[in-house]
N, C-alpha and C. Protein backbone atom coordinates (compact mmCIF):
# COMPACT_ATOMS: atom_id res chain seq x y z
N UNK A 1 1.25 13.49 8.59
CA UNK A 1 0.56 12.36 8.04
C UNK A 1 0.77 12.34 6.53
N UNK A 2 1.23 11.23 5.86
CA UNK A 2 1.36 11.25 4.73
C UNK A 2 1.31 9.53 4.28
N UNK A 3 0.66 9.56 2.88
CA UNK A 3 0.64 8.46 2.44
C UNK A 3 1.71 8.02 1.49
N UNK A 4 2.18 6.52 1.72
CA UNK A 4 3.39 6.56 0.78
C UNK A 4 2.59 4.81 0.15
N UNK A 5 3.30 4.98 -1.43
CA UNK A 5 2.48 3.90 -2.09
C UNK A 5 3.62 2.98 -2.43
N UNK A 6 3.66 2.21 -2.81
CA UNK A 6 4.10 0.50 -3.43
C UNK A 6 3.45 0.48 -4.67
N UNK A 7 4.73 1.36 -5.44
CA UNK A 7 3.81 1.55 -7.12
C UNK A 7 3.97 0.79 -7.90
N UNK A 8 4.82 0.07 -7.99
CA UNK A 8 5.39 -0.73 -9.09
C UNK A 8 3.65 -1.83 -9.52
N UNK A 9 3.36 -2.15 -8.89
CA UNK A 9 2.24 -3.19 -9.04
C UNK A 9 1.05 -2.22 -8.56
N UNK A 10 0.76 -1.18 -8.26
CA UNK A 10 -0.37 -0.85 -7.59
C UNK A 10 -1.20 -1.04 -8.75
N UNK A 11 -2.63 -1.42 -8.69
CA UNK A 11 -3.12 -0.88 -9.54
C UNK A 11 -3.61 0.43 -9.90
N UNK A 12 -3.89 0.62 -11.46
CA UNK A 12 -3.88 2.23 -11.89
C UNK A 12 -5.14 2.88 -10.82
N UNK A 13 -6.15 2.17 -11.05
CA UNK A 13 -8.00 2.68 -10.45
C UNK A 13 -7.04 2.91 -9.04
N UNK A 14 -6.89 2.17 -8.48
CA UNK A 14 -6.26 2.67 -7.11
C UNK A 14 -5.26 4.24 -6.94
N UNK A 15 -4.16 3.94 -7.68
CA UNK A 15 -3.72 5.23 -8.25
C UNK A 15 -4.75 6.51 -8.01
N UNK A 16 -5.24 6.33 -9.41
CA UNK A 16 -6.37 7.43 -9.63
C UNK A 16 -7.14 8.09 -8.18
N UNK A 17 -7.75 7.10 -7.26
CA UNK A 17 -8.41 7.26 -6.48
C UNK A 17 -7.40 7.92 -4.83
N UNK A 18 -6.25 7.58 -5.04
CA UNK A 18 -5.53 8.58 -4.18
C UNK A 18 -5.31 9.51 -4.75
N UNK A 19 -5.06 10.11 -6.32
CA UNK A 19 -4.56 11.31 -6.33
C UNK A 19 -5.79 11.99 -6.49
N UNK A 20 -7.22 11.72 -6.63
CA UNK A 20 -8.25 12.66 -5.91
C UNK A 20 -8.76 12.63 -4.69
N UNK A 21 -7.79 11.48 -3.79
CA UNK A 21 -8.09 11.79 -2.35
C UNK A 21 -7.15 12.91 -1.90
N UNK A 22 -6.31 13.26 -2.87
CA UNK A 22 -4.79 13.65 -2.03
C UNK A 22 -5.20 15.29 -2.28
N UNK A 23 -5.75 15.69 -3.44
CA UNK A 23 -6.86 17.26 -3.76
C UNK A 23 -7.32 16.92 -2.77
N UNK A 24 -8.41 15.92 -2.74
CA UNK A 24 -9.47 16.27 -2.01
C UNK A 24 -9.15 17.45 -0.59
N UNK A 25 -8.56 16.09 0.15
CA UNK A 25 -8.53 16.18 1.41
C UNK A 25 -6.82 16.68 2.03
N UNK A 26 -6.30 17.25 0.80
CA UNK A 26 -5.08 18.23 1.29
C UNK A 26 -4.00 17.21 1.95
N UNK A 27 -4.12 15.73 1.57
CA UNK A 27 -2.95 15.04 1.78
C UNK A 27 -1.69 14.41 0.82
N UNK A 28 -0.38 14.80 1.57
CA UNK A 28 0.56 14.26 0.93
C UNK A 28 0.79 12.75 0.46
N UNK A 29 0.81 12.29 -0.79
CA UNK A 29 0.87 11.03 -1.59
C UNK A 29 1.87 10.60 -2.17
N UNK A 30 2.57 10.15 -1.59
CA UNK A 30 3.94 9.68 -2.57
C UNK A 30 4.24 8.24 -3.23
N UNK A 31 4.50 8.24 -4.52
CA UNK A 31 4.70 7.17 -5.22
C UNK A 31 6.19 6.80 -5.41
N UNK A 32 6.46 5.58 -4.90
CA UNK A 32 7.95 5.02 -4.60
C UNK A 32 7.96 3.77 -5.56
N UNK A 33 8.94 4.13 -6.73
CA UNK A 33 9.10 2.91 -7.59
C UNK A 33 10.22 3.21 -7.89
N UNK A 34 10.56 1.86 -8.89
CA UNK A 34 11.70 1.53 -9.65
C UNK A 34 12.15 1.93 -10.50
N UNK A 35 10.60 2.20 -11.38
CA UNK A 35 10.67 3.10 -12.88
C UNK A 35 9.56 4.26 -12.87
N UNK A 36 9.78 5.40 -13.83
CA UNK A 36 9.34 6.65 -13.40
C UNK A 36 7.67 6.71 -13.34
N UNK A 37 7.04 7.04 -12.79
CA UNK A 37 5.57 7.02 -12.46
C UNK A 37 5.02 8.64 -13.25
N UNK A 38 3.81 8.14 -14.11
CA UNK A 38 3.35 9.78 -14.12
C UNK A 38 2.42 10.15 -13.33
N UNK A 39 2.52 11.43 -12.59
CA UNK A 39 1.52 11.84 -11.57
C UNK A 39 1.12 13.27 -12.43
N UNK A 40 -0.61 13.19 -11.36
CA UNK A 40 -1.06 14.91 -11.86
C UNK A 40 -0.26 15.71 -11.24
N UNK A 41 0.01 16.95 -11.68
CA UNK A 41 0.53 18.00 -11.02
C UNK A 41 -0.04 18.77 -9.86
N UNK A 42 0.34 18.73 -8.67
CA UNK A 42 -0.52 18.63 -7.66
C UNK A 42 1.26 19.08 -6.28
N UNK A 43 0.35 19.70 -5.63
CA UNK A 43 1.41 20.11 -4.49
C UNK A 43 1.29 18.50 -3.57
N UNK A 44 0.05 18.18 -3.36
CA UNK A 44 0.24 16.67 -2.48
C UNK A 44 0.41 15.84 -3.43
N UNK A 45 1.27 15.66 -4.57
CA UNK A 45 1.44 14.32 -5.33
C UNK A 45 3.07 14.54 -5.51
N UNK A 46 3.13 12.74 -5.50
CA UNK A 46 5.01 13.31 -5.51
C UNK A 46 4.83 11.92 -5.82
N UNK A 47 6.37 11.31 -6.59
CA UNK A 47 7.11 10.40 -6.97
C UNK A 47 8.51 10.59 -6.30
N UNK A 48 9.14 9.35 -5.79
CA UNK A 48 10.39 8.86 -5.36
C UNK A 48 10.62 7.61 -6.26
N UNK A 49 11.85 7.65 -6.84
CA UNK A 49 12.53 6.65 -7.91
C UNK A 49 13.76 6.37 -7.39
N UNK A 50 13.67 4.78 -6.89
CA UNK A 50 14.36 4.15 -6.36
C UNK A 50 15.28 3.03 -7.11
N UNK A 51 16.64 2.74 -7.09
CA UNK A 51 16.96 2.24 -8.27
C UNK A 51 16.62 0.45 -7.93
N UNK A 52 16.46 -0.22 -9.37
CA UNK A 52 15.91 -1.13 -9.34
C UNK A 52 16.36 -2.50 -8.56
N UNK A 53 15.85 -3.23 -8.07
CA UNK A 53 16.63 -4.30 -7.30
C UNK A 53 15.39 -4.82 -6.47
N UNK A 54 15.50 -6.37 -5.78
CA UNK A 54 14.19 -6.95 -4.68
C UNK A 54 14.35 -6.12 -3.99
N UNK A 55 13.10 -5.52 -3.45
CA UNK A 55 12.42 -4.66 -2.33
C UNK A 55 13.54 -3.84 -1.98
N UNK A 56 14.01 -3.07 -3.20
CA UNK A 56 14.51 -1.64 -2.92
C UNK A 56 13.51 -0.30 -2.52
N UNK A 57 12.29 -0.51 -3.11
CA UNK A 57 11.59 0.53 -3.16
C UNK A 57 10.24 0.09 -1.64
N UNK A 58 10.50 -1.04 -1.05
CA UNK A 58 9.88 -1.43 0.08
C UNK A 58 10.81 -0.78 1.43
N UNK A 59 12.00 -1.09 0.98
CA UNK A 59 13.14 -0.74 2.51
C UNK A 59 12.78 0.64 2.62
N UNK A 60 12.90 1.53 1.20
CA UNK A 60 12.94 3.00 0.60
C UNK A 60 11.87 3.37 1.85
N UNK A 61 10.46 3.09 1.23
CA UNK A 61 9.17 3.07 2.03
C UNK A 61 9.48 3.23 3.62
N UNK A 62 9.91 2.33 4.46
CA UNK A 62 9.98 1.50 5.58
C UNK A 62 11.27 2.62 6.10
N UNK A 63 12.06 2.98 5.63
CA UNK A 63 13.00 4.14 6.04
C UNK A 63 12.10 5.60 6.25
N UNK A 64 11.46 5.89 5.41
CA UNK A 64 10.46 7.02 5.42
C UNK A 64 9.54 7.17 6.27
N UNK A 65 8.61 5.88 6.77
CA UNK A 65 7.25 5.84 7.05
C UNK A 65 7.20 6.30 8.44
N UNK A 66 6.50 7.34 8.98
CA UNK A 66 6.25 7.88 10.36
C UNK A 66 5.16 7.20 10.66
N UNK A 67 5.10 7.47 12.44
CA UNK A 67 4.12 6.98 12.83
C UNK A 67 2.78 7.92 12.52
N UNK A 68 1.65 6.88 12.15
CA UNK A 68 0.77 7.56 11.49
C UNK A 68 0.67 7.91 10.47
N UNK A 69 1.51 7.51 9.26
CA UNK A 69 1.29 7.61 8.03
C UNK A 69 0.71 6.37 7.98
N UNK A 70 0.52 6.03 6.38
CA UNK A 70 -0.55 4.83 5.43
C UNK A 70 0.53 4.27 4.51
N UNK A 71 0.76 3.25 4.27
CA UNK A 71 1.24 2.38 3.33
C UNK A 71 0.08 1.79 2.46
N UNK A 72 0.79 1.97 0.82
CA UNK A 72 -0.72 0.87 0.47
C UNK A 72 0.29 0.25 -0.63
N UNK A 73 0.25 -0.85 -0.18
CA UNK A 73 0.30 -2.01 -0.80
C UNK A 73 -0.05 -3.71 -0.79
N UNK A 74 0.21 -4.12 -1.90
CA UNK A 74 -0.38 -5.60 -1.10
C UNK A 74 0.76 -6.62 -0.62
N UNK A 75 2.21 -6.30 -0.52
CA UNK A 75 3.68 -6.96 0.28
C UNK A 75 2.92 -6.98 1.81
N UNK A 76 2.64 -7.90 2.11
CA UNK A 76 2.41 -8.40 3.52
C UNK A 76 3.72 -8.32 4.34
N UNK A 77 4.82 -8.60 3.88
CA UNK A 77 5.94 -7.93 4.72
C UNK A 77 5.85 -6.57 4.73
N UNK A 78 6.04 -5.80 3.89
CA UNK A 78 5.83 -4.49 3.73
C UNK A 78 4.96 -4.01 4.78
N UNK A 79 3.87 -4.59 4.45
CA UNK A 79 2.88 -4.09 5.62
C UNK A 79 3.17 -4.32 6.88
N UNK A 80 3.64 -5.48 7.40
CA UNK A 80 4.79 -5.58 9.09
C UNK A 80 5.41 -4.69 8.97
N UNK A 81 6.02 -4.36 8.17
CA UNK A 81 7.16 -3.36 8.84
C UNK A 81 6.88 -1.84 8.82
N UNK A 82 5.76 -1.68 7.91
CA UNK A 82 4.94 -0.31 8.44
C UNK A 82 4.27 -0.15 9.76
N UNK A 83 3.44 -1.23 9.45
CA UNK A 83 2.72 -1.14 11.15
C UNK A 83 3.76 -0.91 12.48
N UNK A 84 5.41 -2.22 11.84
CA UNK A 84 5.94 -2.24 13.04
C UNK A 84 6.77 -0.10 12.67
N UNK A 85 6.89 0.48 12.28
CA UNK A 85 7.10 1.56 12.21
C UNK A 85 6.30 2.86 13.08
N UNK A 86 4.85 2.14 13.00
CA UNK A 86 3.75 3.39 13.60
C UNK A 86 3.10 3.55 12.99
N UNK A 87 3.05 2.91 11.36
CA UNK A 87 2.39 3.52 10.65
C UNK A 87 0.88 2.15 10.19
N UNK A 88 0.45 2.26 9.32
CA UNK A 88 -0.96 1.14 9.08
C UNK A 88 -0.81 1.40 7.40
N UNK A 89 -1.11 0.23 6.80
CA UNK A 89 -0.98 -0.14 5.99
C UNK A 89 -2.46 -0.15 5.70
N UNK A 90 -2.67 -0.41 3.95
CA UNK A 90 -4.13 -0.44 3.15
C UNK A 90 -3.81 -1.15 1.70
N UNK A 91 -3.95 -2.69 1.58
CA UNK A 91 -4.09 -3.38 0.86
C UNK A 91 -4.67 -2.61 -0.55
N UNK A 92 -4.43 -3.38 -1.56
CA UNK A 92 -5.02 -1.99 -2.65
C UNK A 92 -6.71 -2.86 -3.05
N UNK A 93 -7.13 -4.24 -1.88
CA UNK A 93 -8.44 -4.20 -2.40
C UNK A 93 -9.32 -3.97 -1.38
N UNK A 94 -9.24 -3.62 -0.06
CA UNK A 94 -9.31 -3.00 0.80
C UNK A 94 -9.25 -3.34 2.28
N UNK A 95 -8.68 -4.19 2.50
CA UNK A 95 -7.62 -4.35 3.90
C UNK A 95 -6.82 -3.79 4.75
N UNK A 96 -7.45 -2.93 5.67
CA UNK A 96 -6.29 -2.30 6.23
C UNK A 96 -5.40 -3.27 7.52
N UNK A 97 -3.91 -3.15 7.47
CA UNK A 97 -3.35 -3.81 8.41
C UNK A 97 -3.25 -3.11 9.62
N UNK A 98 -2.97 -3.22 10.57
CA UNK A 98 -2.88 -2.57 11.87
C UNK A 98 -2.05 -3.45 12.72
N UNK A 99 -1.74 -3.30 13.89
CA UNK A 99 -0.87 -3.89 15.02
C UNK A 99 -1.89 -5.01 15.31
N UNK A 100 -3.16 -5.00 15.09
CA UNK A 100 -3.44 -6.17 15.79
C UNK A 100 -3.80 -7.59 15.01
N UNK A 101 -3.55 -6.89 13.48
CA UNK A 101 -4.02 -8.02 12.82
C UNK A 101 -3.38 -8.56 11.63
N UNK A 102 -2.08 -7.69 11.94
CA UNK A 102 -1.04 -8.07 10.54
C UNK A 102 0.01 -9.17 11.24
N UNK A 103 0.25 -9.22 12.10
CA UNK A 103 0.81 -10.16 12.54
C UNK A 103 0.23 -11.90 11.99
N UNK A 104 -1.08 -12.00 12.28
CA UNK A 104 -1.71 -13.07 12.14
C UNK A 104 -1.73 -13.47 9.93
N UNK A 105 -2.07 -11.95 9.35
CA UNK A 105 -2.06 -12.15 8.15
C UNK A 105 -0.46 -12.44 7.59
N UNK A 106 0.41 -11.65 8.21
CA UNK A 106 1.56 -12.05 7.72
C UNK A 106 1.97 -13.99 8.02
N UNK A 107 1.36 -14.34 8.79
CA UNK A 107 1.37 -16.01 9.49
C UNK A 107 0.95 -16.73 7.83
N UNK A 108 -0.23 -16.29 7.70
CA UNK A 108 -1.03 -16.46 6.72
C UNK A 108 -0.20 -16.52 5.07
N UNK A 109 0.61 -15.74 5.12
CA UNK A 109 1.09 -15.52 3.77
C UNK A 109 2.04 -16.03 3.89
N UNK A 110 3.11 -16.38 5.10
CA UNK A 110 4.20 -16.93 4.66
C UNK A 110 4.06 -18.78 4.74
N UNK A 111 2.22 -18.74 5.19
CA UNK A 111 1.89 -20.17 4.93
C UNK A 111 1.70 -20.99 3.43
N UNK A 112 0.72 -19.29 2.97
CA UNK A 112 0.52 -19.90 1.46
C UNK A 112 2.32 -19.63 0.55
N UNK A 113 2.70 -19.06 0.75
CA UNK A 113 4.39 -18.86 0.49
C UNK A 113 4.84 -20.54 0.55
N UNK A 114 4.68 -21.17 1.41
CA UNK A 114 5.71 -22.07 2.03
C UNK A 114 4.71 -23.44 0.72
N UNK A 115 2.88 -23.59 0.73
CA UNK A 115 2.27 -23.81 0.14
C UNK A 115 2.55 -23.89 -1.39
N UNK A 116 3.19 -22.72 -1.98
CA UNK A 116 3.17 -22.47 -3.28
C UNK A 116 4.44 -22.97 -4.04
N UNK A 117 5.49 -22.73 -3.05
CA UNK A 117 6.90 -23.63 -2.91
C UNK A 117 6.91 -24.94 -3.21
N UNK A 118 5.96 -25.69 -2.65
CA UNK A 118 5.66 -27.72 -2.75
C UNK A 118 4.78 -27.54 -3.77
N UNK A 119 4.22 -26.59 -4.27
CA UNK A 119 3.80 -26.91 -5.61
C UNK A 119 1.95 -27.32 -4.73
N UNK A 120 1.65 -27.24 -4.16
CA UNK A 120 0.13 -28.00 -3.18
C UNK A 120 -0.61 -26.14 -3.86
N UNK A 121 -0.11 -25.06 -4.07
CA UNK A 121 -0.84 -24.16 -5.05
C UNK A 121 -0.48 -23.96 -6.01
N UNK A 122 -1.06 -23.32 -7.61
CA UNK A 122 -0.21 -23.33 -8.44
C UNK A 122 -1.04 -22.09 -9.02
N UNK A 123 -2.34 -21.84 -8.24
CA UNK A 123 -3.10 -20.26 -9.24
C UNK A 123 -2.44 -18.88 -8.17
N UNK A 124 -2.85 -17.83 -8.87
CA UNK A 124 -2.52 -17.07 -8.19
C UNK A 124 -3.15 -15.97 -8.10
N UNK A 125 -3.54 -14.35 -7.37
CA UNK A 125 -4.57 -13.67 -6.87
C UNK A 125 -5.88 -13.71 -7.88
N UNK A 126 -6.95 -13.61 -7.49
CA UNK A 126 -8.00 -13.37 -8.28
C UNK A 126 -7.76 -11.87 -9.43
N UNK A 127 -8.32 -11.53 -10.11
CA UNK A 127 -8.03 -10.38 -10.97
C UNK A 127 -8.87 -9.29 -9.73
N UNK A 128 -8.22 -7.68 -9.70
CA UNK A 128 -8.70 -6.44 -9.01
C UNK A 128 -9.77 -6.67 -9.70
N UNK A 129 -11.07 -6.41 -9.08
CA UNK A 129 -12.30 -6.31 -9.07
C UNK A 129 -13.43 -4.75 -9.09
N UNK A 130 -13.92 -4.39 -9.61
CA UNK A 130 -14.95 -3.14 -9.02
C UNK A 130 -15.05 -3.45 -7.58
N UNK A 131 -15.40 -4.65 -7.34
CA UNK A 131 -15.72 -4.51 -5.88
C UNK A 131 -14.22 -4.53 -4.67
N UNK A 132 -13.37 -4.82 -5.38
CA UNK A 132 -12.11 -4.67 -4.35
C UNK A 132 -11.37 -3.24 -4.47
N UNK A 133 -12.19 -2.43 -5.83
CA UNK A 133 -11.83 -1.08 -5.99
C UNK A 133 -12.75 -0.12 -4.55
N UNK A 134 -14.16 -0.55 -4.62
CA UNK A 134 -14.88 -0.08 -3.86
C UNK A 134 -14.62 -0.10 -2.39
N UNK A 135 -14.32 -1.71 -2.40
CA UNK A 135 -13.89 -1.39 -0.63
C UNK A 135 -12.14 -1.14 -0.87
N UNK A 136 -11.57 -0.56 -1.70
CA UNK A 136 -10.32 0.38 -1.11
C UNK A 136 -10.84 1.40 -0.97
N UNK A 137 -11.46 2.40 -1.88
CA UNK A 137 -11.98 3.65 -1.80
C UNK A 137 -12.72 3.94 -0.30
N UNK A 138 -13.54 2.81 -0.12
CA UNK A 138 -14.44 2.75 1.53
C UNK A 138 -13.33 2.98 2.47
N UNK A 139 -12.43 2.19 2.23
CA UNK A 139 -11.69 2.24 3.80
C UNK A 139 -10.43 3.12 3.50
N UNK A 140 -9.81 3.50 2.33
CA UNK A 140 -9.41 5.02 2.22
C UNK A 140 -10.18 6.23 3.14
N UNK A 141 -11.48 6.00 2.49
CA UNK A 141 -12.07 7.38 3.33
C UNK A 141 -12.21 7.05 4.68
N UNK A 142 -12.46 5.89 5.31
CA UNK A 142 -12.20 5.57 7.02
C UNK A 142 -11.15 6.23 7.48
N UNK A 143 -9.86 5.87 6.84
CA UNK A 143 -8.97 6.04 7.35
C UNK A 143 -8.17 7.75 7.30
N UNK A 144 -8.71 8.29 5.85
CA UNK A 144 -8.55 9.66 5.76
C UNK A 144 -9.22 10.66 6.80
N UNK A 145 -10.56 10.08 7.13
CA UNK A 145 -11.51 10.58 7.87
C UNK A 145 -11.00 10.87 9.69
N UNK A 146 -10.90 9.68 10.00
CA UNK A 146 -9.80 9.39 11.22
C UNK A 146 -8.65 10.19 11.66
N UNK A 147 -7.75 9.98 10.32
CA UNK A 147 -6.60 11.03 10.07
C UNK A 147 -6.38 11.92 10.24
N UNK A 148 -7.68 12.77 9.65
CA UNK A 148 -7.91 14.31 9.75
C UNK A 148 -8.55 15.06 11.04
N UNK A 149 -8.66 14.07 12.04
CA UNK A 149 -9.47 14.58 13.17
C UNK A 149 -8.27 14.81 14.48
């Protein structure tokens, strides 16, 4: 079981809060970007540097991901193709995807996608929140909890 991240955009509080889940609870954390990431020094913390290009560091991910590892990012493709891997995905404000419900969200995004294209949207995500920090941290520990049993 190991968690692999979508660093380039993660936010930092999110960051932070896996690499004291990854002490905590004795799990492997890996950060997959474009450009070099600093991590604590830690036997479960690791960086992978992938060279730069569209969703080089997503395929990177999606080549790696076992069944039963965690993806966290917010690429709604990304997240299909973890789930379709074995593995479940965790939005960084706290969404986890799964087989039964990323299908429908991925519907969802390539609606507002298609939406944002004709110009019918023109804002874009709300700003990370305390409270979208809180429910990642919540359903981090769901899912760590689960994990470990």
């Amino acid at each position: 079981m190991q968690i692999w991240v979508d660093a380039d955009a993660c936010p930092v509080q999110v960051k932070e809060l896996l690499f004291r889940a990854a002490k905590r609870t004795k799990t492997k954390v890996t950060l997959v970007a474009n450009q070099p990431m600093r991590t604590p020094r830690s036997e479960f913390i690791d960086s992978l540097l992938v060279p730069a290009g569209m969703d080089v560091a997503d395929r990177r991910i999606v080549e790696l991901v076992e069944p039963g590892d965690l993806v966290i990012t917010a690429d709604i493709p990304l997240a299909a193709n973890a789930v379709a891997a074995g593995g479940q995905a965790l939005d960084p404000r706290g969404e986890l995807y799964t087989d039964t419900n990323v299908g429908e969200r991925l519907a969802v995004r390539n609606l507002l996608d298609e939406m944002r294209a004709g110009g019918q949207i023109t804002a874009g995500p709300a700003n990370f929140t305390r409270k979208d920090r809180q429910a990642f941290a919540n359903q981090l520990d769901r899912w760590l909890s689960l994990a470990k049993k």
